[in-house]
N, C-alpha and C. Protein backbone atom coordinates (compact mmCIF):
# COMPACT_ATOMS: atom_id res chain seq x y z
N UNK A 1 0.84 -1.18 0.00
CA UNK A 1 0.00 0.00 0.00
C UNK A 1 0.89 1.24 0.00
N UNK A 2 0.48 2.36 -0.67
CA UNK A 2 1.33 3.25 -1.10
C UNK A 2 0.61 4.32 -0.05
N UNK A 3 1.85 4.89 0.76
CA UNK A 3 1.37 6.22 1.53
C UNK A 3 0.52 6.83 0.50
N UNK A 4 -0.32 7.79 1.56
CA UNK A 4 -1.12 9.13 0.79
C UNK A 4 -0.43 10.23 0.64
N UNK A 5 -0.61 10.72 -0.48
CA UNK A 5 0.66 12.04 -1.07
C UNK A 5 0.39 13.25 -0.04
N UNK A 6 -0.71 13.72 0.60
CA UNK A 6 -0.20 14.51 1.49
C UNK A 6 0.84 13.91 2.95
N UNK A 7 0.65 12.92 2.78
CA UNK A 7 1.26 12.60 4.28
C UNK A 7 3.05 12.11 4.11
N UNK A 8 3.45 12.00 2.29
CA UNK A 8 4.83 12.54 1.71
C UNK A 8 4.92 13.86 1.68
N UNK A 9 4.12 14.33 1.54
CA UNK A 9 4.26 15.85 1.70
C UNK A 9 4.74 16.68 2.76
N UNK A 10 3.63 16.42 4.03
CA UNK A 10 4.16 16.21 5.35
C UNK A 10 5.52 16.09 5.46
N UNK A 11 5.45 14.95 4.58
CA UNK A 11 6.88 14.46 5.73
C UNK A 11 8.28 15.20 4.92
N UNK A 12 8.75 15.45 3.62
CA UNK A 12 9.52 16.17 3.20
C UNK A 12 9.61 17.63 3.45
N UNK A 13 8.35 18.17 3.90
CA UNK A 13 8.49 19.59 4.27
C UNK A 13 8.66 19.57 5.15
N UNK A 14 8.03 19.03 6.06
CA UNK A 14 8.46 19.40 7.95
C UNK A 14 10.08 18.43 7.98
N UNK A 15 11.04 17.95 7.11
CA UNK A 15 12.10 17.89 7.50
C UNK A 15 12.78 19.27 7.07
N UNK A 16 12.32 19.82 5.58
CA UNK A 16 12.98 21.05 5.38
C UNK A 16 13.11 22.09 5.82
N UNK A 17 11.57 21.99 7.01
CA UNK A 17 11.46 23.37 7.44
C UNK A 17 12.15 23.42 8.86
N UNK A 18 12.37 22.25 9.47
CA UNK A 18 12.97 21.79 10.48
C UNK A 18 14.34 22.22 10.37
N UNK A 19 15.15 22.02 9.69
CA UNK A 19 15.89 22.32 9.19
C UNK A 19 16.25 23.66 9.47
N UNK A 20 15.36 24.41 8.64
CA UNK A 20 15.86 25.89 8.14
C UNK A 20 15.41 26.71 9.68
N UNK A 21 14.51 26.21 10.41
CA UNK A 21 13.91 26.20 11.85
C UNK A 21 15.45 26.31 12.66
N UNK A 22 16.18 25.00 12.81
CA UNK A 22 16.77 24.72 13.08
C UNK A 22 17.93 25.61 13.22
N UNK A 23 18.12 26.25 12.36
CA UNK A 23 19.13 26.79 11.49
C UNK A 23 18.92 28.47 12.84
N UNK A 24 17.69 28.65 12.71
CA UNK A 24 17.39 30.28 12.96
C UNK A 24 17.47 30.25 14.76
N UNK A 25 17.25 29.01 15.01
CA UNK A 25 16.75 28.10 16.94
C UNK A 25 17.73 29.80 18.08
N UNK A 26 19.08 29.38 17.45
CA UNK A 26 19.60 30.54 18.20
C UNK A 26 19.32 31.73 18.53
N UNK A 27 18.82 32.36 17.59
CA UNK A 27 18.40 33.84 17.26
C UNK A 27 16.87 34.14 17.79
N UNK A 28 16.60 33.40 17.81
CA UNK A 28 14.75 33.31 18.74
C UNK A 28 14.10 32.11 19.38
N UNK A 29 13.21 32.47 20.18
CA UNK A 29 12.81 31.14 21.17
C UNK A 29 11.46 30.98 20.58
N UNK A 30 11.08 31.68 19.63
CA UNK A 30 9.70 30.74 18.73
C UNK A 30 10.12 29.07 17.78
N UNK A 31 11.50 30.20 17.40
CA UNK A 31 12.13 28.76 16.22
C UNK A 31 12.73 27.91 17.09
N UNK A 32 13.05 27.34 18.43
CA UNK A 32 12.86 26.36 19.16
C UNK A 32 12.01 25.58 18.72
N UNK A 33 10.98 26.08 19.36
CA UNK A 33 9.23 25.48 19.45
C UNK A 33 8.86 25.00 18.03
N UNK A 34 9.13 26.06 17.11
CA UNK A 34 9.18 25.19 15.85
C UNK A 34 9.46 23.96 15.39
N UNK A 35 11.09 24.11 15.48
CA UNK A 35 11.64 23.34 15.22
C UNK A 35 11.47 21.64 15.77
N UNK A 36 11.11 22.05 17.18
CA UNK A 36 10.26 20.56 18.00
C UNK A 36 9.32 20.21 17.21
N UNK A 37 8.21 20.86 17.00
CA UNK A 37 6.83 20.50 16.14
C UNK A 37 7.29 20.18 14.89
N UNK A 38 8.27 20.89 13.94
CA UNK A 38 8.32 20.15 12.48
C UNK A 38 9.01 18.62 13.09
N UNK A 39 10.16 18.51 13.84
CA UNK A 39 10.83 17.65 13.79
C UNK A 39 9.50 16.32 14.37
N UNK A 40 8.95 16.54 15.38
CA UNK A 40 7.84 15.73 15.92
C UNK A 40 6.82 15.31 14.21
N UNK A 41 6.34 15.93 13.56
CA UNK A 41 5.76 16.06 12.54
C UNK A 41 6.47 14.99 11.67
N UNK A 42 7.93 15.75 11.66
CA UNK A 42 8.08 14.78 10.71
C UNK A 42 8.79 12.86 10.98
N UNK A 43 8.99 13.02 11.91
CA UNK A 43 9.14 11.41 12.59
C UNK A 43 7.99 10.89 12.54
N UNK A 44 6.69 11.44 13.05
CA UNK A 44 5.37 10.97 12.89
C UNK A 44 5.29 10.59 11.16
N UNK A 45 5.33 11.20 10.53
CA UNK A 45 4.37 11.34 9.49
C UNK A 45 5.88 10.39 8.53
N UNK A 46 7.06 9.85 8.86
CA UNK A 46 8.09 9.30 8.55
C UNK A 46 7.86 7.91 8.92
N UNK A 47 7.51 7.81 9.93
CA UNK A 47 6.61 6.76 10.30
C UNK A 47 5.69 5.64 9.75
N UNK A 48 4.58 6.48 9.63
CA UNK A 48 3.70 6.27 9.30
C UNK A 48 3.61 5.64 7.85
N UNK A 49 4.27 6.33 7.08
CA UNK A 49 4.29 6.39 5.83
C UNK A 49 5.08 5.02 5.79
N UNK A 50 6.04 4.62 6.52
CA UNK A 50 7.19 4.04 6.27
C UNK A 50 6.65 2.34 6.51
N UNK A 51 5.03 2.34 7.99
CA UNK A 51 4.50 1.49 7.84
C UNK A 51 3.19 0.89 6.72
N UNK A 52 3.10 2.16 5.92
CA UNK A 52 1.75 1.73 5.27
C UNK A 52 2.51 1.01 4.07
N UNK A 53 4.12 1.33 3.30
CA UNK A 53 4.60 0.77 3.05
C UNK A 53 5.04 -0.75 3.45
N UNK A 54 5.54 -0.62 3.99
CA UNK A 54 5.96 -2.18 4.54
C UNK A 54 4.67 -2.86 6.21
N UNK A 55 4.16 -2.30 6.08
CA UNK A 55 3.89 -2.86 7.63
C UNK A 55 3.26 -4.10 7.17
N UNK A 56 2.31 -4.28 6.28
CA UNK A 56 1.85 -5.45 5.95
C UNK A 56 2.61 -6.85 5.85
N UNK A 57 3.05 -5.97 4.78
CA UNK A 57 4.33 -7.76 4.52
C UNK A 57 5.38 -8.06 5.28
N UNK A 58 5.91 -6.86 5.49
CA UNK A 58 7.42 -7.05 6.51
C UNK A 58 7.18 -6.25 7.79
N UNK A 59 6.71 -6.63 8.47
CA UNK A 59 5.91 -5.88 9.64
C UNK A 59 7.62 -6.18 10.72
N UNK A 60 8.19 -6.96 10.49
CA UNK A 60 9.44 -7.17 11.43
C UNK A 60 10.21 -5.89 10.75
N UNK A 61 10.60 -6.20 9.27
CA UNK A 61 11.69 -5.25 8.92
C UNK A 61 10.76 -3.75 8.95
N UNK A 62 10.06 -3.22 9.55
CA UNK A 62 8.85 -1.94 9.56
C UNK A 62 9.34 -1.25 10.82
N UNK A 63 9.19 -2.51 12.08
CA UNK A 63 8.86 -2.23 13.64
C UNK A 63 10.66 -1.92 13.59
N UNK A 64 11.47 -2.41 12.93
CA UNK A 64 13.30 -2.48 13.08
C UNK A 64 13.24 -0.82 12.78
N UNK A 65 13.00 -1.00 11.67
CA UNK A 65 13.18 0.29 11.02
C UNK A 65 12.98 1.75 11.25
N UNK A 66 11.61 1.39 11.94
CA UNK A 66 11.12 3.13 12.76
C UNK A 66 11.37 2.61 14.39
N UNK A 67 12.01 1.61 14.64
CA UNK A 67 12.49 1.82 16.16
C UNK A 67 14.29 2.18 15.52
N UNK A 68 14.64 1.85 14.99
CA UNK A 68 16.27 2.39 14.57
C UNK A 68 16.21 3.73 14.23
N UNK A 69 15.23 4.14 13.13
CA UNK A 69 15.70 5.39 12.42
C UNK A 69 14.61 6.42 13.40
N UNK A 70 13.43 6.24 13.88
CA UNK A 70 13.14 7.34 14.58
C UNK A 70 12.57 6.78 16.07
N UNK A 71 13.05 5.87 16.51
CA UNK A 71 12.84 5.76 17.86
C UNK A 71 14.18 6.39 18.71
N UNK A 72 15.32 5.79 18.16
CA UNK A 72 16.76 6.55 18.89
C UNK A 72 16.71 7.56 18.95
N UNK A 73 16.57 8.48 17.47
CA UNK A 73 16.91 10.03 17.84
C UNK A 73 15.87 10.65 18.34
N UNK A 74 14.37 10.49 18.65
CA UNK A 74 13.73 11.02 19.30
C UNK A 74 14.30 10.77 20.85
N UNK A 75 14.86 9.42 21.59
CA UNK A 75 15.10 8.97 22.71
C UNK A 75 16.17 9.80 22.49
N UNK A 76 17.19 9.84 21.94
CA UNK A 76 18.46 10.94 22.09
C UNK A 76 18.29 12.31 22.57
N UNK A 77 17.20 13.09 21.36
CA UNK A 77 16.73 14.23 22.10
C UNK A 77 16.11 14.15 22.99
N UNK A 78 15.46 13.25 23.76
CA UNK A 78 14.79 13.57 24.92
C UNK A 78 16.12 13.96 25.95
N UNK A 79 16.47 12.63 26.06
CA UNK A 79 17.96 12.85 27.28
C UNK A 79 18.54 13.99 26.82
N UNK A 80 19.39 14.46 25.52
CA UNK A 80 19.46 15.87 25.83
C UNK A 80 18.87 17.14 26.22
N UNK A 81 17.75 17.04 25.99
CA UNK A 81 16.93 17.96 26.88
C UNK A 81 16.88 17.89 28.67
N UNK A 82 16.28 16.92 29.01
CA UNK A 82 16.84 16.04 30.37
C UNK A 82 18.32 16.86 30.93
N UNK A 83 19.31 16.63 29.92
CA UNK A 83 20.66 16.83 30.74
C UNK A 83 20.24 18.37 30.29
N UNK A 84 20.36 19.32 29.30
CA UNK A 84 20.23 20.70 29.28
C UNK A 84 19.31 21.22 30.53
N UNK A 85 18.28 20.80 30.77
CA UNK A 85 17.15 20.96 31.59
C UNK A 85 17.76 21.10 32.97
N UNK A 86 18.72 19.32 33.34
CA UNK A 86 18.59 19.39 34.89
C UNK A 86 19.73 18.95 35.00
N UNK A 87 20.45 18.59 33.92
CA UNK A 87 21.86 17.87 34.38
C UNK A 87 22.14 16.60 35.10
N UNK A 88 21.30 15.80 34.56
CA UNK A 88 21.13 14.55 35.27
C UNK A 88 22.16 13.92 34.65
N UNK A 89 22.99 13.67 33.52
CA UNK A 89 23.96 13.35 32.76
C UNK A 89 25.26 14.34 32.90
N UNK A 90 26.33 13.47 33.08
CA UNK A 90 27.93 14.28 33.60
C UNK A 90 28.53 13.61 31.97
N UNK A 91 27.72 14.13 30.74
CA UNK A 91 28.49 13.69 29.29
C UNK A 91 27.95 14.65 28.63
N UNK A 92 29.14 14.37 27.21
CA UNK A 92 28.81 16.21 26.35
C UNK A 92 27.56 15.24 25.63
N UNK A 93 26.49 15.53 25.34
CA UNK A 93 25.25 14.97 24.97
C UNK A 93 24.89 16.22 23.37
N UNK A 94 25.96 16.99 23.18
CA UNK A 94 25.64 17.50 21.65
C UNK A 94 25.46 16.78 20.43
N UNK A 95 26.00 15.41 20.65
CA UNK A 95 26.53 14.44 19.77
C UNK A 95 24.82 14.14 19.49
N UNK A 96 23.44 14.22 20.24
CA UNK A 96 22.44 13.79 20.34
C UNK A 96 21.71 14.57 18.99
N UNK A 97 21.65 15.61 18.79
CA UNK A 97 21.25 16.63 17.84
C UNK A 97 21.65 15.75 16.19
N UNK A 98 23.10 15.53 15.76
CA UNK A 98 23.65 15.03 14.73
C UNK A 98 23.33 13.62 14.92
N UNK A 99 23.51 12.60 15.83
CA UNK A 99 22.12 11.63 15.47
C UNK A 99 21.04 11.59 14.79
N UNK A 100 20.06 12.59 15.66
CA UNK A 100 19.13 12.61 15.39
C UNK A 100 18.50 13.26 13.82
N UNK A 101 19.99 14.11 13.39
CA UNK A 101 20.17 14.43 12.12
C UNK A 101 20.15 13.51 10.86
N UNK A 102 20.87 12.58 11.59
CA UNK A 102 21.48 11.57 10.47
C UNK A 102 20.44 10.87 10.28
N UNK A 103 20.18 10.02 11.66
CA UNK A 103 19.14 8.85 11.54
C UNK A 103 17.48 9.47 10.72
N UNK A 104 17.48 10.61 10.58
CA UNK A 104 16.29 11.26 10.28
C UNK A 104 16.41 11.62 8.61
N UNK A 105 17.71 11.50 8.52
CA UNK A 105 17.54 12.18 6.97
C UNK A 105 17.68 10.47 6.32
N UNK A 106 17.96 9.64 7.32
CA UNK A 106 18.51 8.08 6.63
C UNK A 106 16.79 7.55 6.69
N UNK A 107 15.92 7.58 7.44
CA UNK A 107 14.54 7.64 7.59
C UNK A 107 13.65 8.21 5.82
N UNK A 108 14.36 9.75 6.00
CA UNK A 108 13.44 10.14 4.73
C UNK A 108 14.00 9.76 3.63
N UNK A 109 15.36 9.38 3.20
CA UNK A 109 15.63 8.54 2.01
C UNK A 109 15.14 7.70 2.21
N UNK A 110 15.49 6.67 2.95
CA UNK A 110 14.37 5.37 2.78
C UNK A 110 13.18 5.30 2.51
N UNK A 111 12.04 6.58 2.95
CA UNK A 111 11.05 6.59 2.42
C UNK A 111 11.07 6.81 1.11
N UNK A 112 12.12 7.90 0.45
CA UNK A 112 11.89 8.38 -0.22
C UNK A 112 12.06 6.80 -1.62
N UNK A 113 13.16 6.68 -1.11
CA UNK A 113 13.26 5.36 -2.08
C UNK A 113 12.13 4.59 -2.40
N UNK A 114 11.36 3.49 -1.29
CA UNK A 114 10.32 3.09 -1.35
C UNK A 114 8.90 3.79 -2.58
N UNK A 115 9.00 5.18 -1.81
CA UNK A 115 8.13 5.97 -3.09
C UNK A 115 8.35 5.38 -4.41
N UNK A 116 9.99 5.83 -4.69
CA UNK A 116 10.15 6.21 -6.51
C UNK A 116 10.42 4.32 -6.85
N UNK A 117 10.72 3.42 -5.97
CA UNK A 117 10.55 2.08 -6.65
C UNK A 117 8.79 1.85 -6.39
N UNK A 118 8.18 2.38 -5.87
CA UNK A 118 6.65 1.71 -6.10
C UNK A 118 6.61 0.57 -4.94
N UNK A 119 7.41 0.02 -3.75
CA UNK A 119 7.68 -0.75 -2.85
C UNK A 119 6.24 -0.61 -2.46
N UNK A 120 5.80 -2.31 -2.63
CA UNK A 120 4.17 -2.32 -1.54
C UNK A 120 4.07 -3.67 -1.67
């Protein structure tokens, strides 16, 4: 079953805008908040998409896949927030951000792939 084109839509824009969100985070405390909601947005909707693709047939290689590519770096950013917050962690926890970078852009190629081969 082939995701629904708004919910690719979704999910390529709220990584771009995340991004460019991302980019501005320093300079104002709205593009924080942003940047949480696209990034939340787009793990959701990365997700989702990633099971309507595979969840049927390969429901193992589905549950691997969005617990690897967006279960870690959401769990990453949490604990860095955690340690920014309260300092419950005595480690440099920046490394959590570029995780969550990687594993997220390795997420939307994979979707993206799936798309342009027609995978269902």
């Amino acid at each position: 079953m082939h995701p629904p084109a708004p919910l690719s839509l979704v999910m390529v824009f709220s990584f771009l805008l995340a991004g460019v969100s991302y980019f501005y985070a320093g300079r104002s405390r709205w593009c924080v908040a942003l940047t949480v909601l696209l990034a939340l947005a787009f793990f959701a909707s990365a997700s989702a998409s990633l099971w309507l693709v595979l969840g049927e047939r390969h429901a193992g290689w589905a549950i691997l896949s969005i617990t690897l590519l967006a279960g870690v770096p959401l769990a990453a950013l949490v604990i860095f927030a955690v340690d920014v917050a309260w300092g419950l962690f005595c480690t440099e926890m920046t490394y959590a951000v570029v995780v969550a970078w990687l594993l997220g852009l390795m997420l939307l190629l994979l979707n993206l792939v799936f798309l342009a081969v027609g995978c269902s």
